[in-house]
Protein backbone atom coordinates (compact mmCIF):
# COMPACT_ATOMS: atom_id res chain seq x y z
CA UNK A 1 -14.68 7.74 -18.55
CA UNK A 2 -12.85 10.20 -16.74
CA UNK A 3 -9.89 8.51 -15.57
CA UNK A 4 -8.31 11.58 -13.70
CA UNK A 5 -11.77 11.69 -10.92
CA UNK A 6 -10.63 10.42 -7.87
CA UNK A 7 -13.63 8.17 -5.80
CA UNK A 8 -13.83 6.58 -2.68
CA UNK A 9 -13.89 2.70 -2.79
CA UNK A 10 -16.38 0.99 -0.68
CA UNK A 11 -15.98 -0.18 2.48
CA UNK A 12 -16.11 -3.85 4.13
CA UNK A 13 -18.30 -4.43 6.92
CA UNK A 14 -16.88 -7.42 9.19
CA UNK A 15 -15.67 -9.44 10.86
CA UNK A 16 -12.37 -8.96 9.30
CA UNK A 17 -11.62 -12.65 8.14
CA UNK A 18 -8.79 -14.20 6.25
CA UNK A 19 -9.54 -17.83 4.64
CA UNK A 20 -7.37 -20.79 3.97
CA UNK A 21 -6.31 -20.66 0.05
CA UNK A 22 -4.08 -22.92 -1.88
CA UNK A 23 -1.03 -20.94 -2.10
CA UNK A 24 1.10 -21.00 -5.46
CA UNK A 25 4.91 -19.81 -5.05
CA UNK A 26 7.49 -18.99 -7.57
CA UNK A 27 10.40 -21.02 -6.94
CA UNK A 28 13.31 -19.13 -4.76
CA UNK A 29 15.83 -18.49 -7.89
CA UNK A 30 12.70 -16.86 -9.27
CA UNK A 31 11.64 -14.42 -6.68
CA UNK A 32 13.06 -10.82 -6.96
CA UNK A 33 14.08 -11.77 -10.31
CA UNK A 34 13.28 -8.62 -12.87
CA UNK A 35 12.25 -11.35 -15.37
CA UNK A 36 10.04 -13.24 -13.80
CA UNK A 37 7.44 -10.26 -14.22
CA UNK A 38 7.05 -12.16 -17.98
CA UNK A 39 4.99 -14.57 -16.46
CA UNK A 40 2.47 -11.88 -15.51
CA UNK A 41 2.64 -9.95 -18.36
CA UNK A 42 -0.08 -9.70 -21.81
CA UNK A 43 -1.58 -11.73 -22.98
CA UNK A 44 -3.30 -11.76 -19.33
CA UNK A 45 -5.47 -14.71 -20.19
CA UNK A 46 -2.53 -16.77 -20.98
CA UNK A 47 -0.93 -16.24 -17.85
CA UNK A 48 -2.76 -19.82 -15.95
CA UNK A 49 -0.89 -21.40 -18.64
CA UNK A 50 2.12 -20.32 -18.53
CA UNK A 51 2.55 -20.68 -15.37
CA UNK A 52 1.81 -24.49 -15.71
CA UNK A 53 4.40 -24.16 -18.09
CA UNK A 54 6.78 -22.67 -15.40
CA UNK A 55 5.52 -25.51 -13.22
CA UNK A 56 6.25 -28.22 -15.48
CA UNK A 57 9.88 -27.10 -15.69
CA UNK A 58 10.22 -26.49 -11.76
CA UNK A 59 9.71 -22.68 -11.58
CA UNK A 60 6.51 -23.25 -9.68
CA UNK A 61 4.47 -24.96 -7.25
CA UNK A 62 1.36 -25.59 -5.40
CA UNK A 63 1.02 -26.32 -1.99
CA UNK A 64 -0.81 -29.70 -1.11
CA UNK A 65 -3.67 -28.46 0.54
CA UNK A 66 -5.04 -24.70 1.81
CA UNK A 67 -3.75 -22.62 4.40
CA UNK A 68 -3.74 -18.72 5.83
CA UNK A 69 0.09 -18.01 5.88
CA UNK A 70 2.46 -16.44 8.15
CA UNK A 71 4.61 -15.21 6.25
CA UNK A 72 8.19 -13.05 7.93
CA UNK A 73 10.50 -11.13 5.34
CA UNK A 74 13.74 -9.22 6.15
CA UNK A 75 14.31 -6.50 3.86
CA UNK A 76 17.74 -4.01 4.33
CA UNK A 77 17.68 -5.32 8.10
CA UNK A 78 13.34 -4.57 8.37
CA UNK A 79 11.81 -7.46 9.05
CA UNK A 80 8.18 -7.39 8.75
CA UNK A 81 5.88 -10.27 9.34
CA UNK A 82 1.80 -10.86 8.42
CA UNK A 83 -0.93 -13.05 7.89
CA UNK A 84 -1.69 -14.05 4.17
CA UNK A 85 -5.06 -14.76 3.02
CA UNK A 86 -7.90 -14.79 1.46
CA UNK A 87 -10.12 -11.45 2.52
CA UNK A 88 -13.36 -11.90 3.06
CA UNK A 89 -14.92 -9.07 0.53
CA UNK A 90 -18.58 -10.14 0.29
CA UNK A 91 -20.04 -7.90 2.71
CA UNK A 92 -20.05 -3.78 2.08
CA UNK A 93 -20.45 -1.76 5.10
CA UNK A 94 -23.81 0.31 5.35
CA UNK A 95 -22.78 2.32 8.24
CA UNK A 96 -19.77 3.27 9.72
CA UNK A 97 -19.95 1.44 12.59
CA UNK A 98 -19.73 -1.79 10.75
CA UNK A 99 -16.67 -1.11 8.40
CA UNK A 100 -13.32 -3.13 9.12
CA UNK A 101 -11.17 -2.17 5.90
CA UNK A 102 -9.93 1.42 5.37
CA UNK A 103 -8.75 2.95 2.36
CA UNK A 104 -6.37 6.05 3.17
CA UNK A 105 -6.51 7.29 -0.39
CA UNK A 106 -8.96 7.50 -3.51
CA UNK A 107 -8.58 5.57 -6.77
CA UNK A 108 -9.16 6.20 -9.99
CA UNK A 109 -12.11 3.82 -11.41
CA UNK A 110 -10.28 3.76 -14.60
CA UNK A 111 -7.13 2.04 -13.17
CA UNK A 112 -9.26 0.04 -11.02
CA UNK A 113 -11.52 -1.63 -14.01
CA UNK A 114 -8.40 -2.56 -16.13
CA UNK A 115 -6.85 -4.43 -12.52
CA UNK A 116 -10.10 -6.13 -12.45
CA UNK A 117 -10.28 -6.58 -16.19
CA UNK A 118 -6.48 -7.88 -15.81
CA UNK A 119 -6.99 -10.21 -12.72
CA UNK A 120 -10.34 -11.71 -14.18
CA UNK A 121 -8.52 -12.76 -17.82
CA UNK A 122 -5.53 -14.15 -15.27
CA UNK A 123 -7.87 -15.98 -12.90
CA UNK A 124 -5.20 -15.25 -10.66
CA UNK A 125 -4.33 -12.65 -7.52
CA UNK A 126 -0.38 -12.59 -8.30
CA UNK A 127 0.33 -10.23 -5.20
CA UNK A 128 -1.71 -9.71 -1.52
CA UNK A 129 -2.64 -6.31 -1.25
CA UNK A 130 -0.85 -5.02 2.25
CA UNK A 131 -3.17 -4.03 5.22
CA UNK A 132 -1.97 -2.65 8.08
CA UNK A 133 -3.83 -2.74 12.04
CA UNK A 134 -2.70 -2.85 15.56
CA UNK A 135 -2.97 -6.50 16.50
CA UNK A 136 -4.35 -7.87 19.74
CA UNK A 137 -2.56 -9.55 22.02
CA UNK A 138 -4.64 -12.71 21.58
CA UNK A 139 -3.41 -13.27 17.89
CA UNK A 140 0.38 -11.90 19.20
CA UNK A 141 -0.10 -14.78 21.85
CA UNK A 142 -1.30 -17.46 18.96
CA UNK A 143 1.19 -16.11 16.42
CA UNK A 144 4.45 -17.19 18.90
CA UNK A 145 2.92 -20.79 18.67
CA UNK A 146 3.18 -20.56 15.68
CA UNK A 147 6.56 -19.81 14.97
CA UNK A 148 7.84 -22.42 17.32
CA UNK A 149 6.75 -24.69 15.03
CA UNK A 150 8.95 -25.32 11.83
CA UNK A 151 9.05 -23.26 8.83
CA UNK A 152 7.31 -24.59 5.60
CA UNK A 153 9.91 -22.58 3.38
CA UNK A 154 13.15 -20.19 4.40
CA UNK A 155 15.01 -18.79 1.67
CA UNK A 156 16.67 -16.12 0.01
CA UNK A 157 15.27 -14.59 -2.85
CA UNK A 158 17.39 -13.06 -5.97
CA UNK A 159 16.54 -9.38 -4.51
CA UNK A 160 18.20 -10.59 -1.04
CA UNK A 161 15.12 -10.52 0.76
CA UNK A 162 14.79 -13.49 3.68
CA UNK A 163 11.65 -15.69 3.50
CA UNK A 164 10.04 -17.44 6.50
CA UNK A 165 6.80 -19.13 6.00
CA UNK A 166 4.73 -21.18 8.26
CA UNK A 167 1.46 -22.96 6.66
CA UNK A 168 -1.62 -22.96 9.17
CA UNK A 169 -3.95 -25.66 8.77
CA UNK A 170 -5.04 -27.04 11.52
CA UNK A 171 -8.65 -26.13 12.51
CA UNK A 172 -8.06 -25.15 16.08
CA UNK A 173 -5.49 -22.79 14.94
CA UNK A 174 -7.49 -21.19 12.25
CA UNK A 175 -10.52 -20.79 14.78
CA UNK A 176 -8.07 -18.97 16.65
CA UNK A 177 -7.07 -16.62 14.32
CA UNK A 178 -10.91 -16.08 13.19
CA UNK A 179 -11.75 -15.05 17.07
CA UNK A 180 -8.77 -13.09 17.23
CA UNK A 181 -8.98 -11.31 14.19
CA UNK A 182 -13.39 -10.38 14.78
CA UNK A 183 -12.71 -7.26 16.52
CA UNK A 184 -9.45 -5.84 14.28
CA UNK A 185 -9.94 -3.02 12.02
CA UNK A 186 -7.42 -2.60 9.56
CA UNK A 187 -6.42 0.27 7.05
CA UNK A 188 -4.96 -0.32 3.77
CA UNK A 189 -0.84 0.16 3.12
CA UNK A 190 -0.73 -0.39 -0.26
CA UNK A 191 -2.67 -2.01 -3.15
CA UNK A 192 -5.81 0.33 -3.30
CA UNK A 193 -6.71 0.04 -6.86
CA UNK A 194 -6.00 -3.76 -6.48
CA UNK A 195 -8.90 -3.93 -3.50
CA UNK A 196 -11.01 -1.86 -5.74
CA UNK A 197 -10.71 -4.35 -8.89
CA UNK A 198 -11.33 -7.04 -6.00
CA UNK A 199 -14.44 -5.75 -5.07
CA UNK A 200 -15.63 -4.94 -8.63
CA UNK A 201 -14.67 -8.59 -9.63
CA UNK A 202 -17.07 -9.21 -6.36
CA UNK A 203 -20.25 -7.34 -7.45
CA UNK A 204 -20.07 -9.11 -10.73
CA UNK A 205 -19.58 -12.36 -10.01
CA UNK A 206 -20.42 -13.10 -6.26
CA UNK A 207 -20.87 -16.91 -4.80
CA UNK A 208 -17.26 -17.46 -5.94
CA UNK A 209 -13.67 -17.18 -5.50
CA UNK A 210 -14.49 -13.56 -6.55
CA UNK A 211 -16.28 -13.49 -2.80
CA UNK A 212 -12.10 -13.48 -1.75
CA UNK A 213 -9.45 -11.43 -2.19
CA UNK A 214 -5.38 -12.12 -1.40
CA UNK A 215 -4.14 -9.76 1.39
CA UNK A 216 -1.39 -9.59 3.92
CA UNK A 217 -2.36 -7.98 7.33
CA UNK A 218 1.13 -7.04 9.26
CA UNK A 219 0.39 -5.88 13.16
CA UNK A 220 2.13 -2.46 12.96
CA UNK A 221 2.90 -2.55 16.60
CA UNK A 222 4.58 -6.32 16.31
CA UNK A 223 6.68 -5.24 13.21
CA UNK A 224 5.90 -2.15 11.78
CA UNK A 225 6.25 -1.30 8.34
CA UNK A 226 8.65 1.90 7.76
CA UNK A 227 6.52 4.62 6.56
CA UNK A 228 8.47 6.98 4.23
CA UNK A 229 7.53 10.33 2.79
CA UNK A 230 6.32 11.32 -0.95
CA UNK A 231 7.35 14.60 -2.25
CA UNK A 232 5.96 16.92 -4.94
CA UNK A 233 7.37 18.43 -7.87
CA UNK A 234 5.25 21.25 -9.56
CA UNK A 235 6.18 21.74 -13.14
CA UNK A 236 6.12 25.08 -14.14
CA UNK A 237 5.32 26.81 -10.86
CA UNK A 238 8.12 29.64 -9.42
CA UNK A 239 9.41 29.63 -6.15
CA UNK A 240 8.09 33.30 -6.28
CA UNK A 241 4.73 31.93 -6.87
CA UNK A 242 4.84 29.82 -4.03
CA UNK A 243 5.95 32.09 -1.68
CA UNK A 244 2.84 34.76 -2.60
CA UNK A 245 0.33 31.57 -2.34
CA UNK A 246 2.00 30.89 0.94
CA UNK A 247 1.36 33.82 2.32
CA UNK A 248 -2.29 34.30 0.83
CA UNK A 249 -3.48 31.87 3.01
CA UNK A 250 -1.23 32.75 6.49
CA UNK A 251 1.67 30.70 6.04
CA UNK A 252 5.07 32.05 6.61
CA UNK A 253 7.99 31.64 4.01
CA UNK A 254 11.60 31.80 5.19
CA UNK A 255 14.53 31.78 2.86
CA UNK A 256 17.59 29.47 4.12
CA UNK A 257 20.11 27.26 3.11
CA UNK A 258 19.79 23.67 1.72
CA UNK A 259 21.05 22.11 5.14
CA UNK A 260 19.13 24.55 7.40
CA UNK A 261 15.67 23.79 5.18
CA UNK A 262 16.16 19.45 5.54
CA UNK A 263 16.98 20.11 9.44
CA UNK A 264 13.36 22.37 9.71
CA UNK A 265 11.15 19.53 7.77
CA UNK A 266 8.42 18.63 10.29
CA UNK A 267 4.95 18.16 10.83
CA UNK A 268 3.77 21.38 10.13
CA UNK A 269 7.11 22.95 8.27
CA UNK A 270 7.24 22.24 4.63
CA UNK A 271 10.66 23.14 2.16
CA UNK A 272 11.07 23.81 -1.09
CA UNK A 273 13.64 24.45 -3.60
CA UNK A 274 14.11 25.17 -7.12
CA UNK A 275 17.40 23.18 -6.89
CA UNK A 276 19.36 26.21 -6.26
CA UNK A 277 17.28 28.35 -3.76
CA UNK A 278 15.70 27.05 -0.74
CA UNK A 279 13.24 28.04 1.78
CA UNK A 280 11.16 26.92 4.74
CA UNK A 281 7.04 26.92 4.79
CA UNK A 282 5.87 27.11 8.34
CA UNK A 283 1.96 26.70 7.73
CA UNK A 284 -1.01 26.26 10.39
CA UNK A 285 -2.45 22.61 10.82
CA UNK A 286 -5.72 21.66 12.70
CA UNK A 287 -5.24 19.45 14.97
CA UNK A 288 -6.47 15.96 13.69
CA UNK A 289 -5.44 16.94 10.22
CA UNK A 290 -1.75 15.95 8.25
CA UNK A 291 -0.28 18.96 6.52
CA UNK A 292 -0.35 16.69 3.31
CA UNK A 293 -3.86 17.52 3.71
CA UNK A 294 -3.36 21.62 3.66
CA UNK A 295 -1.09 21.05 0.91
CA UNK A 296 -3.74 20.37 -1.83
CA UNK A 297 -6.64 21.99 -0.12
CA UNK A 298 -5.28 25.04 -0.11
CA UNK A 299 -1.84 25.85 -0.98
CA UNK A 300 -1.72 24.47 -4.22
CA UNK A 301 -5.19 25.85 -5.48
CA UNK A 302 -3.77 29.17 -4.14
CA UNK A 303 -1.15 29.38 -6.80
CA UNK A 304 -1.88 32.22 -9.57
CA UNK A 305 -1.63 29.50 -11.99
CA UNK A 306 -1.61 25.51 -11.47
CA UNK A 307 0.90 23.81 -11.97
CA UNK A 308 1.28 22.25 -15.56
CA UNK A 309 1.56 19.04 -13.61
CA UNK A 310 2.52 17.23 -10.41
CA UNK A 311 4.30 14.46 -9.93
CA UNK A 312 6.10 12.56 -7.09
CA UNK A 313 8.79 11.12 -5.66
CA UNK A 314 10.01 9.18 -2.91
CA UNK A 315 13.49 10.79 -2.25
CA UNK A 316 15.36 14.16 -2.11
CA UNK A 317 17.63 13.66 -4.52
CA UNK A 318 14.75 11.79 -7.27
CA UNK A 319 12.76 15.43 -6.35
CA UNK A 320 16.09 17.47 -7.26
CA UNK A 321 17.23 15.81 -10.43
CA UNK A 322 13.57 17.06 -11.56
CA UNK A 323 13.71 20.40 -11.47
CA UNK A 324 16.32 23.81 -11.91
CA UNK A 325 14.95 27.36 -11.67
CA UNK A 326 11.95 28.66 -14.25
CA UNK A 327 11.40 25.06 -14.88
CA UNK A 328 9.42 23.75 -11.83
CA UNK A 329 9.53 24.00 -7.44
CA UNK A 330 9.65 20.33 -5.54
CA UNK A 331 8.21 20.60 -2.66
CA UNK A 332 9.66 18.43 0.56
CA UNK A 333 7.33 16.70 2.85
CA UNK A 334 7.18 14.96 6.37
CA UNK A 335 6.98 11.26 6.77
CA UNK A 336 3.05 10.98 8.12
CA UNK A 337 2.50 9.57 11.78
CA UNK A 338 1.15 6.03 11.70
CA UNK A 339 -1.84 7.54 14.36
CA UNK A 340 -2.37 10.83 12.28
CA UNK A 341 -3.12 8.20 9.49
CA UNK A 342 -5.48 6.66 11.34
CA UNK A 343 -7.19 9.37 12.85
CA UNK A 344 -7.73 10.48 8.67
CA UNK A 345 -9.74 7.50 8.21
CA UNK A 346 -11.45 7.03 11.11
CA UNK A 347 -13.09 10.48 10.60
CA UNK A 348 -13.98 9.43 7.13
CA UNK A 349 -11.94 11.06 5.34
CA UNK A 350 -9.00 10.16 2.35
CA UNK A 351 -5.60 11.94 2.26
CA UNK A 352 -4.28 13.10 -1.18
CA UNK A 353 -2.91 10.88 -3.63
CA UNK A 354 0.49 8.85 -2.45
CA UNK A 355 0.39 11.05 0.53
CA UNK A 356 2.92 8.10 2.55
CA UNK A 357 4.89 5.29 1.13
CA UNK A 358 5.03 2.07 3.30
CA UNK A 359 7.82 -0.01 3.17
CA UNK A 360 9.43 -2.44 2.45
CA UNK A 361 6.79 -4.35 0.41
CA UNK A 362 7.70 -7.95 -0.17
CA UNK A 363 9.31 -9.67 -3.57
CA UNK A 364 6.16 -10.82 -5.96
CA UNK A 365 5.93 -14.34 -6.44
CA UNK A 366 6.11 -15.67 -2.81
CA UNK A 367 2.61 -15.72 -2.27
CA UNK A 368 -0.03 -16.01 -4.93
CA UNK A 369 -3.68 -17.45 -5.10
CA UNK A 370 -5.00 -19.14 -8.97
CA UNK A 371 -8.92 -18.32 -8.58
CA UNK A 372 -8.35 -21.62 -11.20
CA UNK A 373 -7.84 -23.63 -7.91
CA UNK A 374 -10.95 -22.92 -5.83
């Protein structure tokens, strides 16, 4: 298999609905804890075991009965708060009309078949994948009931991260959420290769807890997630290079200063930098279209020679510490609009791989769902 193709993952059709599961949490000195990952880790299919293990000695628990959760964290003073669930993922979409989960980027089957392979020796969903929509005031409306009720659990975990969870039961409230939540359409933040194990653990083995899959859905207009750019470093490519494939397909290359190229980065100006020189790329971007977007259609591929490889990186100064002239250009992006995102999808189409980081993500362990239970 050719794990470097990049392919679309299929689509849900709807209503987007998120089911009562049994939730099973990592005790609070456990969460953010580096260590803790050893409860996830190989042998996969020893990990239900272990884990009763961990619960024997007080490291874990299960809740009494099923629930969808709200679930609020505070992360260096964001707080973001979403439903947890279990996605309904046993419908595909036949026509665009009826889809109701977005991917923004492709994944690589590869990566997605060992997830699945991983999850299905685990019988276990450790982390919701995180969706993202613009909630209706309806579910805003039942939400505030919600949290004037008290909290099933409020802590701090060991990566100072606040917890607040409420547990929804009751069947009134959970009708409410299912009528608020049939019209949403929601795109996916983070966790594509996860959703694509989730449905391949689907196709094979439907009528089950496979028909589910653990998500988080966080109204970006109630408490949006912080959406942070990725940057590029090509290996081997010259900021000479650059500049010639810059211009060979219109775009305009100004030399400048480190300060005056980090004040210029916007939508449709670029910088790069070998880590001594800088300059500014002003290109052209269609309207509709992210310049993340221009970037691999055409720029790169415009290059005399490709790079020897790209890789990324969520900060200037991670970029800069990986590259010094002859050895390789990183290129500077703009943090993506939330709506440009959307507009992507909603024409069909994918951006480029880790085109947008969303954060913050919350601590593993608060929220997971044994397929052992159901």
């Amino acid at each position: 298999m050719d794990d470097s193709r990049v392919v679309t993952p299929p689509y849900l059709a709807g209503p987007l609905r998120l089911f009562p599961f049994t939730g099973l949490m990592l005790s609070p000195s456990r969460i953010g804890d580096p260590s803790s990952a050893r409860a996830f880790a190989r042998p996969y299919r020893d990990v239900s075991a272990r884990l009763v293990s961990w619960e024997d000695k007080g490291f874990v628990r299960h809740d009494d009965s099923p629930a969808v959760y709200l679930h609020e964290y505070t992360s260096g003073g964001i707080t973001i708060r979403g439903l947890v669930g279990a996605l309904d993922i046993s419908h595909r979409a036949r026509r665009a009309a009826e889809r109701v989960v977005f991917p923004h980027e492709g994944v690589h089957p590869g990566q997605a078949d060992e997830l699945a392979d991983r999850m299905d020796e685990m019988k276990m969903h450790p982390a919701p994948i995180l969706l993202v929509h613009r909630g209706p005031q309806q579910l805003r409306t039942l939400l505030a009931g919600v949290m004037a009720t008290p909290t099933y659990q409020d802590y701090t975990d060991r990566a100072g991260q606040r917890h607040r969870i409420w547990a929804i039961r009751d069947a009134e409230t959970l009708a409410g959420l299912d009528a608020s939540l049939a019209g949403s359409r929601a795109m996916i933040a983070d966790g594509h290769h996860r959703y694509a194990a989730y449905l391949r653990l689907q196709h094979d083995h439907p009528g089950g807890p496979a028909d589910h899959g653990l998500a988080m859905l966080v109204d970006q207009d109630d408490t949006p997630l912080y959406m942070g750019a990725i940057h590029r470093v090509l290996a081997g490519t010259t900021l000479q290079e650059l500049e010639a494939a810059a211009a060979s397909i219109g775009a305009r290359w100004r030399p400048c200063t480190a300060t005056e190229a980090i004040a210029a980065l916007g939508p449709t100006t670029l910088v790069a930098t070998d880590g001594e020189s800088w300059g500014i790329l002003d290109i052209e971007v269609p309207r509709r279209r992210a310049s993340i977007e221009i970037v691999h259609e055409r720029l790169v591929p415009a290059l005399a020679s490709p790079p020897h490889r790209v890789t990324y990186h969520h900060s200037l100064d991670d970029a800069l510490t990986h590259v010094s002239p002859g050895t390789g250009v990183a290129l500077l992006l703009p943090a993506l609009d939330f709506d440009l995102v959307l507009r992507v999808v909603a024409a069909g189409r994918l951006l480029p791989e880790k085109a947008t980081s969303f954060q913050p993500k919350p601590s593993v362990g608060v929220l997971i769902r044994s397929l052992s239970d159901e």
